[in-house]
PDB file of N, CA and C in Angstrom:
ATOM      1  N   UNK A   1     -11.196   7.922  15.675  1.00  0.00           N
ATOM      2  CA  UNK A   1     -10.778   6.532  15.576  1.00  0.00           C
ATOM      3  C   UNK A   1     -10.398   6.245  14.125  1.00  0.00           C
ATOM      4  N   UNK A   2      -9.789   4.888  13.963  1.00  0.00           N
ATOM      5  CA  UNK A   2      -9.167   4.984  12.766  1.00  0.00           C
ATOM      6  C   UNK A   2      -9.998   4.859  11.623  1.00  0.00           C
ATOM      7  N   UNK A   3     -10.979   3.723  12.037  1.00  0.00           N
ATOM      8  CA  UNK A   3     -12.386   3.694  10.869  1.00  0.00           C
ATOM      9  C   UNK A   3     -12.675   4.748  10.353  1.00  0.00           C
ATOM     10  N   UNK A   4     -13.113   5.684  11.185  1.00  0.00           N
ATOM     11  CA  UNK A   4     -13.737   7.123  11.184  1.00  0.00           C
ATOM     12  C   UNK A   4     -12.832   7.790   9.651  1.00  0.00           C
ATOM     13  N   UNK A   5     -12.002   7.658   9.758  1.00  0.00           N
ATOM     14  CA  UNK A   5     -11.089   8.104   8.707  1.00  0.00           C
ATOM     15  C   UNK A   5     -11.031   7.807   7.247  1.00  0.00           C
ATOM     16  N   UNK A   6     -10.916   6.411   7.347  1.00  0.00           N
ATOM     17  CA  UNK A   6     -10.931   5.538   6.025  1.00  0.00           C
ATOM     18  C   UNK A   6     -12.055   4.175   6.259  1.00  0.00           C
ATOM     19  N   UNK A   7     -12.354   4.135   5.028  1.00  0.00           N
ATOM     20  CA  UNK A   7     -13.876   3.302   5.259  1.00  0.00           C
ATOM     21  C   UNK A   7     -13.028   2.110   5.370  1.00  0.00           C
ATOM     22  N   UNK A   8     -14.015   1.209   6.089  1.00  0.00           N
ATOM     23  CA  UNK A   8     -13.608  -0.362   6.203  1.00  0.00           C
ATOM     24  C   UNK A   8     -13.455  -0.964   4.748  1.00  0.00           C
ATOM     25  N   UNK A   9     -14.056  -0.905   3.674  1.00  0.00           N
ATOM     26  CA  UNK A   9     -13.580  -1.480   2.457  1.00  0.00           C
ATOM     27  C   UNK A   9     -12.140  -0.787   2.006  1.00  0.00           C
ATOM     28  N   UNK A  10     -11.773   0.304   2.161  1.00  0.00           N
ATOM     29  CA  UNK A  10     -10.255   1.142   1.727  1.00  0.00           C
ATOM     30  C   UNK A  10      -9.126   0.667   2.747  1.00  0.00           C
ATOM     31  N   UNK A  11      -9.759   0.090   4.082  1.00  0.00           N
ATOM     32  CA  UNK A  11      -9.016  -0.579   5.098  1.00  0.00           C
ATOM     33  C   UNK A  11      -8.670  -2.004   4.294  1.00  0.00           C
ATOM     34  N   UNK A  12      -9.172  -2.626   3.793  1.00  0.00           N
ATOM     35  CA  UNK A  12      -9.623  -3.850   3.212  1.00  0.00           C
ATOM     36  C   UNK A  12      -8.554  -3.887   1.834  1.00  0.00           C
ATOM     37  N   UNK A  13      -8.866  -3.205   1.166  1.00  0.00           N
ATOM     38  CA  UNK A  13      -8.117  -2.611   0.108  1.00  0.00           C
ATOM     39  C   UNK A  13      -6.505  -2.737   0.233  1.00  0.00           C
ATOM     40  N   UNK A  14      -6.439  -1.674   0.763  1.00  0.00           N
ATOM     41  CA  UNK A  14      -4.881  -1.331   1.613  1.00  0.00           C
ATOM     42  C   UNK A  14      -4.099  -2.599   2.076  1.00  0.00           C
ATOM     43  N   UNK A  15      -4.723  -3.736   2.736  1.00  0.00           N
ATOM     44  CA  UNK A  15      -3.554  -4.407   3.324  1.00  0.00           C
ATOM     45  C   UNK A  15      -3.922  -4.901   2.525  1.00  0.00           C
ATOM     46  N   UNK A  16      -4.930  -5.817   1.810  1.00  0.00           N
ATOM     47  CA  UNK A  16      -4.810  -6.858   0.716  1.00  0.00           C
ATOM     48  C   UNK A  16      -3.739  -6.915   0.343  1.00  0.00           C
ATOM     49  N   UNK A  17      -3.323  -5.217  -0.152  1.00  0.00           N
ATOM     50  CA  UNK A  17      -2.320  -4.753  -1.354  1.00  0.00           C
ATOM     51  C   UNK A  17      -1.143  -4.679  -0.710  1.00  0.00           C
ATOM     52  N   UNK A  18      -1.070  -4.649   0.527  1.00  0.00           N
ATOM     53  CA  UNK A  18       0.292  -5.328   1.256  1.00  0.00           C
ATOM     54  C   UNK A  18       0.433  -6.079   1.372  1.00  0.00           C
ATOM     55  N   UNK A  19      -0.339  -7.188   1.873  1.00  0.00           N
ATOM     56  CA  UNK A  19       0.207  -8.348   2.201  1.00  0.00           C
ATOM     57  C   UNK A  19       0.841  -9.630   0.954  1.00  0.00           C
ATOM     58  N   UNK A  20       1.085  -8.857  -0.137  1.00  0.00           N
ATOM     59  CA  UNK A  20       1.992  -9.578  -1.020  1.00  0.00           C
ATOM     60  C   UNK A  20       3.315  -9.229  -1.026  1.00  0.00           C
ATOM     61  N   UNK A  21       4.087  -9.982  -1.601  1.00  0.00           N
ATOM     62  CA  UNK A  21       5.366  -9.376  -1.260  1.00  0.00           C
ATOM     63  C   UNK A  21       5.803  -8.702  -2.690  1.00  0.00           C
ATOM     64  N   UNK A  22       5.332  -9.345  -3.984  1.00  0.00           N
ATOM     65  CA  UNK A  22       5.126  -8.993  -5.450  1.00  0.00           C
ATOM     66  C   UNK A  22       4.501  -7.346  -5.322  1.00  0.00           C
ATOM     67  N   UNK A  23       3.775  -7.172  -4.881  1.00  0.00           N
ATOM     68  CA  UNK A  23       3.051  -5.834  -4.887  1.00  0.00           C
ATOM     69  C   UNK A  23       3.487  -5.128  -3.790  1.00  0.00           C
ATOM     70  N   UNK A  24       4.244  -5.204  -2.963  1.00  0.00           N
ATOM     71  CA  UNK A  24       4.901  -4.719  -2.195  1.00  0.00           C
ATOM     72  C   UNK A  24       6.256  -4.026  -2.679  1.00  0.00           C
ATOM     73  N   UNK A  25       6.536  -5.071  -3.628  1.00  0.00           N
ATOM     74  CA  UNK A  25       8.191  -4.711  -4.670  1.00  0.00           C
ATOM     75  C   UNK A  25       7.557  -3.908  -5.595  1.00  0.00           C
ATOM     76  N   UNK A  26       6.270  -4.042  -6.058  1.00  0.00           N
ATOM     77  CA  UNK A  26       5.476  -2.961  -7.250  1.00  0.00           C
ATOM     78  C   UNK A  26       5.670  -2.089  -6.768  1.00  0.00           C
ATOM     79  N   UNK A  27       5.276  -1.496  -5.324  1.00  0.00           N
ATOM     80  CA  UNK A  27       5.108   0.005  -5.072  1.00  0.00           C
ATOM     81  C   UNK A  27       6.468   0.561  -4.990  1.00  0.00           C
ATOM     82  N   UNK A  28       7.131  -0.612  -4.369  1.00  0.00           N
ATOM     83  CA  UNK A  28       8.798   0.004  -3.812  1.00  0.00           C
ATOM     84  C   UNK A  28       9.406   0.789  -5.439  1.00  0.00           C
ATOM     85  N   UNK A  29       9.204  -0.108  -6.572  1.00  0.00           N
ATOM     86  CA  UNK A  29       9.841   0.081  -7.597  1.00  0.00           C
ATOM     87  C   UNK A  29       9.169   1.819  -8.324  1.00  0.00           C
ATOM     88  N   UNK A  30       7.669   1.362  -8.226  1.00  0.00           N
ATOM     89  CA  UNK A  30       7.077   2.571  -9.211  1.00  0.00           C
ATOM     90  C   UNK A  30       7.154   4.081  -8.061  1.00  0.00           C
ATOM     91  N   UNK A  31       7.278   4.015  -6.851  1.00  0.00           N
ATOM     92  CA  UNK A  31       7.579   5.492  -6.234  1.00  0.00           C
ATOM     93  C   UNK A  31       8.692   5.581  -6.355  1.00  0.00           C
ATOM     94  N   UNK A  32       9.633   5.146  -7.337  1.00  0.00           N
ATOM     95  CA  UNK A  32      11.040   5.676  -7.314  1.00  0.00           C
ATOM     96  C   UNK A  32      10.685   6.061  -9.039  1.00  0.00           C
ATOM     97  N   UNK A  33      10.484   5.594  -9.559  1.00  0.00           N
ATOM     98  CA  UNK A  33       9.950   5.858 -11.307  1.00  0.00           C
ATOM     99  C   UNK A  33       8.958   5.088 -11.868  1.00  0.00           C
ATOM    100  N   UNK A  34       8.402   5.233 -13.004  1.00  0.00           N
ATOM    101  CA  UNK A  34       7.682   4.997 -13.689  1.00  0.00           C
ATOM    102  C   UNK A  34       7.841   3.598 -14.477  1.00  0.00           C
ATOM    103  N   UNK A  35       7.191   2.439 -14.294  1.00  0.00           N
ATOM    104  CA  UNK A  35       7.154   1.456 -15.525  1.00  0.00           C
ATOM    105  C   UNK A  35       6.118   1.007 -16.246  1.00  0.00           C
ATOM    106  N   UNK A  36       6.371   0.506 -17.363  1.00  0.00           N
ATOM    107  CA  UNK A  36       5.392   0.092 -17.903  1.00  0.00           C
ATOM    108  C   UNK A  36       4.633  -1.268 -17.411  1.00  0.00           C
ATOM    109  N   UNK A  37       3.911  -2.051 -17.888  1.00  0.00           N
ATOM    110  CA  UNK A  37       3.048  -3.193 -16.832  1.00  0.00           C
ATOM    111  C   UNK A  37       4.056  -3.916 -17.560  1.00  0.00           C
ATOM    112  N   UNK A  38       4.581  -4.017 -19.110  1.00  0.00           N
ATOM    113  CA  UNK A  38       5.222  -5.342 -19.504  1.00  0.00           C
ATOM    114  C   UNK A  38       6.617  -5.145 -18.863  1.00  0.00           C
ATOM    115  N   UNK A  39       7.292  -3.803 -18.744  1.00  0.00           N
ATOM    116  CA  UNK A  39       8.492  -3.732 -18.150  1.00  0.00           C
ATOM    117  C   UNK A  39       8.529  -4.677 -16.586  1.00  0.00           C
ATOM    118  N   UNK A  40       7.705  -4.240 -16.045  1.00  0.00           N
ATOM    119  CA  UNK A  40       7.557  -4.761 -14.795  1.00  0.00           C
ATOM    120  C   UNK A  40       7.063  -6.147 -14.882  1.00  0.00           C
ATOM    121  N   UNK A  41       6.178  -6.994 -15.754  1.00  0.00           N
ATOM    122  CA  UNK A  41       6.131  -8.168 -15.858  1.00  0.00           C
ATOM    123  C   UNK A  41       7.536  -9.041 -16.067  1.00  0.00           C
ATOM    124  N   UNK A  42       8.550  -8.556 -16.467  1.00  0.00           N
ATOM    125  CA  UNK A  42       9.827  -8.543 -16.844  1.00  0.00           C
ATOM    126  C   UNK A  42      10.783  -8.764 -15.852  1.00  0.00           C
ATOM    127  N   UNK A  43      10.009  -8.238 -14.645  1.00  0.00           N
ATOM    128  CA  UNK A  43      10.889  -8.304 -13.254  1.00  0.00           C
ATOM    129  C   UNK A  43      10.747  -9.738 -12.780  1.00  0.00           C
ATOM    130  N   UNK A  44       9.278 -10.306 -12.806  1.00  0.00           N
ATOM    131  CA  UNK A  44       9.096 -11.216 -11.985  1.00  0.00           C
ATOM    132  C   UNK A  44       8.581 -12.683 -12.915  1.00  0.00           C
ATOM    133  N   UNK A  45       9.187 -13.205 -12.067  1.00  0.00           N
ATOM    134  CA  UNK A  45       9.061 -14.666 -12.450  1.00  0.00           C
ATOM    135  C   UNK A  45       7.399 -15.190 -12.628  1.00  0.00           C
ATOM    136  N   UNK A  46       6.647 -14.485 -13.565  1.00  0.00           N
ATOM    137  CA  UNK A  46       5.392 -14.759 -13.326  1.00  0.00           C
ATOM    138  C   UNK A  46       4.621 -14.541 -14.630  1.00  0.00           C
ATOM    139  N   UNK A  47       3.490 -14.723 -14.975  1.00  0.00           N
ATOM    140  CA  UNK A  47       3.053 -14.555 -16.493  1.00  0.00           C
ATOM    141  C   UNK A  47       2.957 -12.613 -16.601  1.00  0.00           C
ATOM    142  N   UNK A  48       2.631 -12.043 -17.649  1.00  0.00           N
ATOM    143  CA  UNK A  48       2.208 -10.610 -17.716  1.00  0.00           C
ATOM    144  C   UNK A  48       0.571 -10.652 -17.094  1.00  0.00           C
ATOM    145  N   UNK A  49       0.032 -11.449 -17.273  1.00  0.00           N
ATOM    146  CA  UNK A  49      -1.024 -11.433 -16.862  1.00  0.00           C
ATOM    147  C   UNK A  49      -1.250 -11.487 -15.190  1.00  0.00           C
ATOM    148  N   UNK A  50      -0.978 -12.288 -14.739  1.00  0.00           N
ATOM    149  CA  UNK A  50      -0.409 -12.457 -13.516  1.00  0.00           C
ATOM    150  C   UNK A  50       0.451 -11.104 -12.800  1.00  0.00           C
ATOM    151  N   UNK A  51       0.880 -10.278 -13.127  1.00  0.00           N
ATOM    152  CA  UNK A  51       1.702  -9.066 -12.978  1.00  0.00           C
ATOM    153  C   UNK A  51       0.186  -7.706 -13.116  1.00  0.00           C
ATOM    154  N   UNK A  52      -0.097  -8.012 -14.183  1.00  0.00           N
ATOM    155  CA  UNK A  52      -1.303  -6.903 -14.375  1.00  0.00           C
ATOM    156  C   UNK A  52      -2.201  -6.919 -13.004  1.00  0.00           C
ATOM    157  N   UNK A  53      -2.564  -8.303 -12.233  1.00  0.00           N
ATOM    158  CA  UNK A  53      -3.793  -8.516 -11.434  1.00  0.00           C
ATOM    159  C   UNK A  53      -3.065  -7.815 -11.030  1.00  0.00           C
ATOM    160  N   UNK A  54      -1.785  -8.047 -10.251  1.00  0.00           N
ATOM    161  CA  UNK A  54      -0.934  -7.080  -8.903  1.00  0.00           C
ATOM    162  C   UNK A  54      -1.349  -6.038  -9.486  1.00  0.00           C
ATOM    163  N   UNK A  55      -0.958  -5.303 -10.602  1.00  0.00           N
ATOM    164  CA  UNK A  55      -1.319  -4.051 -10.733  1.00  0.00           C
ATOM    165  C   UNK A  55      -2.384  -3.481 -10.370  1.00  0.00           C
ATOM    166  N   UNK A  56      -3.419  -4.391 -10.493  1.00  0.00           N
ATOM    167  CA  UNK A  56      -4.863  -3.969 -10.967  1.00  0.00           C
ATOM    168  C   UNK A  56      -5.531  -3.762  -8.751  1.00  0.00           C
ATOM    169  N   UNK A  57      -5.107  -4.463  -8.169  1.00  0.00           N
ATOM    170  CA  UNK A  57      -4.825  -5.028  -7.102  1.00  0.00           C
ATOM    171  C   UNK A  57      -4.172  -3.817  -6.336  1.00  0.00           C
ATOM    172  N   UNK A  58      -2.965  -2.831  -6.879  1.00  0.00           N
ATOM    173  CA  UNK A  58      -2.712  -2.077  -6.201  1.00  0.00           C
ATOM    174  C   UNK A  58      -3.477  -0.779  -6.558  1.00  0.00           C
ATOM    175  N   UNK A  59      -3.578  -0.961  -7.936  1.00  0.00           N
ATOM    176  CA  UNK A  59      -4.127   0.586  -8.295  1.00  0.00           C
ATOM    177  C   UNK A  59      -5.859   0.823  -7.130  1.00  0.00           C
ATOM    178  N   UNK A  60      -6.613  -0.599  -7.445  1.00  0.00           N
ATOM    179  CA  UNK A  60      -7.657  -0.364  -6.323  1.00  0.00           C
ATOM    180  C   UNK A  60      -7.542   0.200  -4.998  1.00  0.00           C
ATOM    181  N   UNK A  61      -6.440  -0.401  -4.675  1.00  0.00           N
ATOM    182  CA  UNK A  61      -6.173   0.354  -3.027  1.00  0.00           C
ATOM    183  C   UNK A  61      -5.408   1.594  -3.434  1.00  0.00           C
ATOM    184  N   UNK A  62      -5.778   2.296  -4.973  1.00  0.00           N
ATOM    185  CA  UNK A  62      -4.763   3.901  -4.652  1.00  0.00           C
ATOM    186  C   UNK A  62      -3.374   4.189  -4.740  1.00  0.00           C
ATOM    187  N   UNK A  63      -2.686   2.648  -4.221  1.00  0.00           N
ATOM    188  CA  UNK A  63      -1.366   3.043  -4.498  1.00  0.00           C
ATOM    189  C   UNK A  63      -0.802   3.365  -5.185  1.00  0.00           C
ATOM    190  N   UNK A  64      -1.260   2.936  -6.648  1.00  0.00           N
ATOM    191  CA  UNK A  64      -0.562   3.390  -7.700  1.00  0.00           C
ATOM    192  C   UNK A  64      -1.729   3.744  -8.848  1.00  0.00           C
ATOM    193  N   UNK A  65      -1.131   4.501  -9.546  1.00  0.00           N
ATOM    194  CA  UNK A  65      -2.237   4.763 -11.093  1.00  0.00           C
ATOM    195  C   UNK A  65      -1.800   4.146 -12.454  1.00  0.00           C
ATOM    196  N   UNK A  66      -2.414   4.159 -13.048  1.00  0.00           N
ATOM    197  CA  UNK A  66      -2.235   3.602 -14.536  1.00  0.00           C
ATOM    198  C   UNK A  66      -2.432   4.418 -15.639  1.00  0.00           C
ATOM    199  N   UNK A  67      -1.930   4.602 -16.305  1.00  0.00           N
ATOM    200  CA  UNK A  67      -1.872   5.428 -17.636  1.00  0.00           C
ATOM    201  C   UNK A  67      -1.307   4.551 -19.249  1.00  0.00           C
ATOM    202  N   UNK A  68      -2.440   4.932 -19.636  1.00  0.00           N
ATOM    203  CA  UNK A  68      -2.082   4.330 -21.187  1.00  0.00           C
ATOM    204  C   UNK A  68      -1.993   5.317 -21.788  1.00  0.00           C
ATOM    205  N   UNK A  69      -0.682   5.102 -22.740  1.00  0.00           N
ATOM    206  CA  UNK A  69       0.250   5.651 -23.291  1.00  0.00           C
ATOM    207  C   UNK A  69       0.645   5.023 -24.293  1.00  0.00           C
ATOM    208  N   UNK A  70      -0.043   5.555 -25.637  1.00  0.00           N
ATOM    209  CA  UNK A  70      -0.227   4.529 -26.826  1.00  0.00           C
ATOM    210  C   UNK A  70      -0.459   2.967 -26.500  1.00  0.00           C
ATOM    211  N   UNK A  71       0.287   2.111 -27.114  1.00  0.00           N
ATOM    212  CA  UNK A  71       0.487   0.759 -26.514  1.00  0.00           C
ATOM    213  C   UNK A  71       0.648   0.210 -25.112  1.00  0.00           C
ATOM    214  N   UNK A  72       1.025   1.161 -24.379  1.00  0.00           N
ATOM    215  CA  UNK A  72       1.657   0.849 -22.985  1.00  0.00           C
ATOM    216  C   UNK A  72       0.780   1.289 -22.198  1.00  0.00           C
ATOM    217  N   UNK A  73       0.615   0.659 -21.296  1.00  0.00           N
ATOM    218  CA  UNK A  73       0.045   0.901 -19.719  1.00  0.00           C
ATOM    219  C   UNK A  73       1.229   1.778 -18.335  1.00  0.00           C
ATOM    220  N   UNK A  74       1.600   2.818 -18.305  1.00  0.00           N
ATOM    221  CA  UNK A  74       2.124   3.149 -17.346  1.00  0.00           C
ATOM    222  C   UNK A  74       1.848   3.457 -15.659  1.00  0.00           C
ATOM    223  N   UNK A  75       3.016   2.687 -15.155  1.00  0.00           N
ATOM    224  CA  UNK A  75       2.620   2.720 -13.442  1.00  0.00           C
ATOM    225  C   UNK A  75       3.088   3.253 -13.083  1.00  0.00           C
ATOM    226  N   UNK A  76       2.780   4.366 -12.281  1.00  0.00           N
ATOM    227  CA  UNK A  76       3.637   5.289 -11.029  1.00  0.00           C
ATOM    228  C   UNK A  76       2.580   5.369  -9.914  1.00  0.00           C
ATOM    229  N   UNK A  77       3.489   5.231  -9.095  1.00  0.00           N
ATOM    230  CA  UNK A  77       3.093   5.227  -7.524  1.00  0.00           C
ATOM    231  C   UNK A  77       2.174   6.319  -7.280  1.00  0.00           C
ATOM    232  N   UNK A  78       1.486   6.261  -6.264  1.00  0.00           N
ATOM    233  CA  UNK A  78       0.256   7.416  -5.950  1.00  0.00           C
ATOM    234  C   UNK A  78       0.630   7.997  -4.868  1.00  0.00           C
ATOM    235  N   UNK A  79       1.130   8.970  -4.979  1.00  0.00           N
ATOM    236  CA  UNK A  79       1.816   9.645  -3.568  1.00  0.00           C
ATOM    237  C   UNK A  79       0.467   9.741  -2.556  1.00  0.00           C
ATOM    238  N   UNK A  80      -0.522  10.439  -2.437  1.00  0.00           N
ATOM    239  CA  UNK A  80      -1.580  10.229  -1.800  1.00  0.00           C
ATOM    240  C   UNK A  80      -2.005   9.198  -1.243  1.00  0.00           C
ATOM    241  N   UNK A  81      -2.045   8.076  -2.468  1.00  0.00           N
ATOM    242  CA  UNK A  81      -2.880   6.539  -1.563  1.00  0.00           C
ATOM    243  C   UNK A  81      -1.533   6.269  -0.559  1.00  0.00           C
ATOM    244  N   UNK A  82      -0.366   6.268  -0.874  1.00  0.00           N
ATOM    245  CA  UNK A  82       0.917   6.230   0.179  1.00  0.00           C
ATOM    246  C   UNK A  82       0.164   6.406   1.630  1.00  0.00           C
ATOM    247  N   UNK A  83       0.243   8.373   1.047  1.00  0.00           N
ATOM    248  CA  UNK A  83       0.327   9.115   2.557  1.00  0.00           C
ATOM    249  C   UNK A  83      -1.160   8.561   2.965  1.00  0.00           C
ATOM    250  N   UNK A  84      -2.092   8.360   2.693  1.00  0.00           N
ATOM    251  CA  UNK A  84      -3.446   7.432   3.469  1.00  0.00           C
ATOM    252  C   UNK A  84      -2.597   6.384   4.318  1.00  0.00           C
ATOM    253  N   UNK A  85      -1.817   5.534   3.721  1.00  0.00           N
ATOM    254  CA  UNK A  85      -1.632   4.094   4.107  1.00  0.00           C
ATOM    255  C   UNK A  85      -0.574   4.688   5.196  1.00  0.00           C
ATOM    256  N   UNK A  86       0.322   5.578   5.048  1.00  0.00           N
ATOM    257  CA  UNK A  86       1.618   6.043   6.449  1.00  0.00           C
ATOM    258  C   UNK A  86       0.859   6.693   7.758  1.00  0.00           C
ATOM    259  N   UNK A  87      -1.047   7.111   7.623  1.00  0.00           N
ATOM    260  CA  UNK A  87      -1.728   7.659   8.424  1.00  0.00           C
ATOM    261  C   UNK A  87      -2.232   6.934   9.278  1.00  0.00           C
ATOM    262  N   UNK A  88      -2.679   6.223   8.380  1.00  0.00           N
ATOM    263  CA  UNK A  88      -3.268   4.642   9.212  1.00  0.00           C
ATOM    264  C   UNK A  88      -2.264   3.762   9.869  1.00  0.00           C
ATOM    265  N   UNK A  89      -1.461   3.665   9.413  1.00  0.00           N
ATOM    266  CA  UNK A  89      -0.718   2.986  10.508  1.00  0.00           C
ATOM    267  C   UNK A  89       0.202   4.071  11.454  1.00  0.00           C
ATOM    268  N   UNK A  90       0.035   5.159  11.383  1.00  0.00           N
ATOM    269  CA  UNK A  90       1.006   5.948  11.899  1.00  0.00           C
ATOM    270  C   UNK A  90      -0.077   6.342  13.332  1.00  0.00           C
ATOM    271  N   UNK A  91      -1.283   6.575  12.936  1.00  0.00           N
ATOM    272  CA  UNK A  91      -2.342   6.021  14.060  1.00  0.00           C
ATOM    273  C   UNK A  91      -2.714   4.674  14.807  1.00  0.00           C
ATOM    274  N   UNK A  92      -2.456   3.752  13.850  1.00  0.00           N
ATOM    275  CA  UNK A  92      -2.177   2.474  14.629  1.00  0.00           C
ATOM    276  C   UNK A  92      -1.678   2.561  15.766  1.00  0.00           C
ATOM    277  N   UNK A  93      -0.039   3.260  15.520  1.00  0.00           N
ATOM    278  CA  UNK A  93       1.091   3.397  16.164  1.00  0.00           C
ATOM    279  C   UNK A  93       0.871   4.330  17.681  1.00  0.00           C
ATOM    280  N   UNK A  94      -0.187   5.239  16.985  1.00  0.00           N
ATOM    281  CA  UNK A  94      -0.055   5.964  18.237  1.00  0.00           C
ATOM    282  C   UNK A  94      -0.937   5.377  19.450  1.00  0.00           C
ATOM    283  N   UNK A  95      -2.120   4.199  19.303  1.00  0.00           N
ATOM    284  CA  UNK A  95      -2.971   3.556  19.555  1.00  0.00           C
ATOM    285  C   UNK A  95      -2.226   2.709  20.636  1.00  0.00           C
ATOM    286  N   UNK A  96      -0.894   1.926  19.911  1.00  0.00           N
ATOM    287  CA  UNK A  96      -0.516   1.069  20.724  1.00  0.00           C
ATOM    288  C   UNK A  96       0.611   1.778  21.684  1.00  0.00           C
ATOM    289  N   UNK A  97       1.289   3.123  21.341  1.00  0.00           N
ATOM    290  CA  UNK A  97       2.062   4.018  22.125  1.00  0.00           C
ATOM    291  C   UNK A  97       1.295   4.481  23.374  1.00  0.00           C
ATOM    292  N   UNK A  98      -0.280   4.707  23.417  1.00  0.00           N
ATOM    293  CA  UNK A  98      -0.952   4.818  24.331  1.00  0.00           C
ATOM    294  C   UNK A  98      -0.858   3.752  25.656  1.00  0.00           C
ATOM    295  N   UNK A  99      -1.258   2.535  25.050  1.00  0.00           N
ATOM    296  CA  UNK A  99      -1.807   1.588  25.594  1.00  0.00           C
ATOM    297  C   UNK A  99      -0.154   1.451  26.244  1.00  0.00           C
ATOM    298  N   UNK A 100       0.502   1.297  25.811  1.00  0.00           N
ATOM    299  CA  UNK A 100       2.181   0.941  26.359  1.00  0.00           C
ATOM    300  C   UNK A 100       2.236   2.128  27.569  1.00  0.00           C
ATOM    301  N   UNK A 101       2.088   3.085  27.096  1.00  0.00           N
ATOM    302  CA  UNK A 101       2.411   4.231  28.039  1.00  0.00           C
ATOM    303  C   UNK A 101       1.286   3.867  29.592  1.00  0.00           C
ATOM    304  N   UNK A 102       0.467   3.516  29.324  1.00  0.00           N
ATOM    305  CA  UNK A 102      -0.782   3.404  30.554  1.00  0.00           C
ATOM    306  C   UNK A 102      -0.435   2.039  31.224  1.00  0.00           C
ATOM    307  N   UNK A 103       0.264   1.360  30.638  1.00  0.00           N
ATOM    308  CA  UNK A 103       0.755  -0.107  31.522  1.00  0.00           C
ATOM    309  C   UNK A 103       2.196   0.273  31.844  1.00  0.00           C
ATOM    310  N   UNK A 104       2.738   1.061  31.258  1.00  0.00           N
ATOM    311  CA  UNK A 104       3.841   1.777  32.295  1.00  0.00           C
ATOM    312  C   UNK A 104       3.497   2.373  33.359  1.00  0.00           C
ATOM    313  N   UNK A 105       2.388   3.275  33.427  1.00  0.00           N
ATOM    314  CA  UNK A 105       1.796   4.035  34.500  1.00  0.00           C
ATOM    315  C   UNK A 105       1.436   2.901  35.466  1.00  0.00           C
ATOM    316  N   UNK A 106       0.428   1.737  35.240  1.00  0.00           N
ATOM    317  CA  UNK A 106       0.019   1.116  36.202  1.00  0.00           C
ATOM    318  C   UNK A 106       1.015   0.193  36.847  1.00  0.00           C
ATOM    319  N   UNK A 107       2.398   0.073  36.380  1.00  0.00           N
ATOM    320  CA  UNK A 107       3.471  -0.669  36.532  1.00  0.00           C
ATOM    321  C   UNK A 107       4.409   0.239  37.824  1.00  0.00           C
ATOM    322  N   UNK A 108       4.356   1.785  37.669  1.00  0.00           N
ATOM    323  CA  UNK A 108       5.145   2.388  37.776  1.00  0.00           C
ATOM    324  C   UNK A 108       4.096   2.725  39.464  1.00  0.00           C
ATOM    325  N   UNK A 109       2.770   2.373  39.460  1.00  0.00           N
ATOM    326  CA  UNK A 109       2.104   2.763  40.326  1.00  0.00           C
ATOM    327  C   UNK A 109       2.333   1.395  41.509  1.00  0.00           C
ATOM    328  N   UNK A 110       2.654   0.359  40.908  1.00  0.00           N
ATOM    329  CA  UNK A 110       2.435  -1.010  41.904  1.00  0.00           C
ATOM    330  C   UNK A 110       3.953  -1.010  42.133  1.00  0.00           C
TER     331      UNK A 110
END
């Protein structure tokens, strides 16, 4: 089952860190390259500080890491916390592919 897999707090974690749309554009941006936190504060209409929580927000759920680099804080995407998050729902998926398939059966039986 899917719990079994990933603990209920990393479940917890994970969508938090989706369900923004700001940190949603974080991950889209840093698995294609690398930015810094002020570069990326730069993107959005929002304080640097305000930009860091997202950061701070995704790096907890894994998605991404942080690296300081003299002055700079660098973000790149976490290929791993990704492939966690494409498992879990890719099991979701197969959860509700079940359940669809067995009300076809009982459909296909009446």
């Amino acid at each position: 089952m899917v719990v079994d897999h990933i603990r209920e707090t990393e479940l917890d974690r994970l969508f938090q860190a989706f369900a923004d749309s700001t940190r949603r554009d974080i991950v889209r941006r840093v698995t294609v390259g690398e930015y810094t936190v002020s570069g990326l504060a730069g993107l959005y209409a929002m304080s640097f500080a305000a930009v860091q929580k997202h950061v701070a927000v995704l790096e907890r759920a894994s998605l991404v890491t942080k690296e300081k680099r003299g002055r700079e804080q660098i973000v790149r995407g976490n290929h791993e916390g990704l492939q966690k998050a494409r498992r879990l729902l890719d099991e979701y998926e197969a959860i509700w592919r079940q359940r669809v398939g067995r009300i076809a059966d009982i459909l296909a039986e009446g």
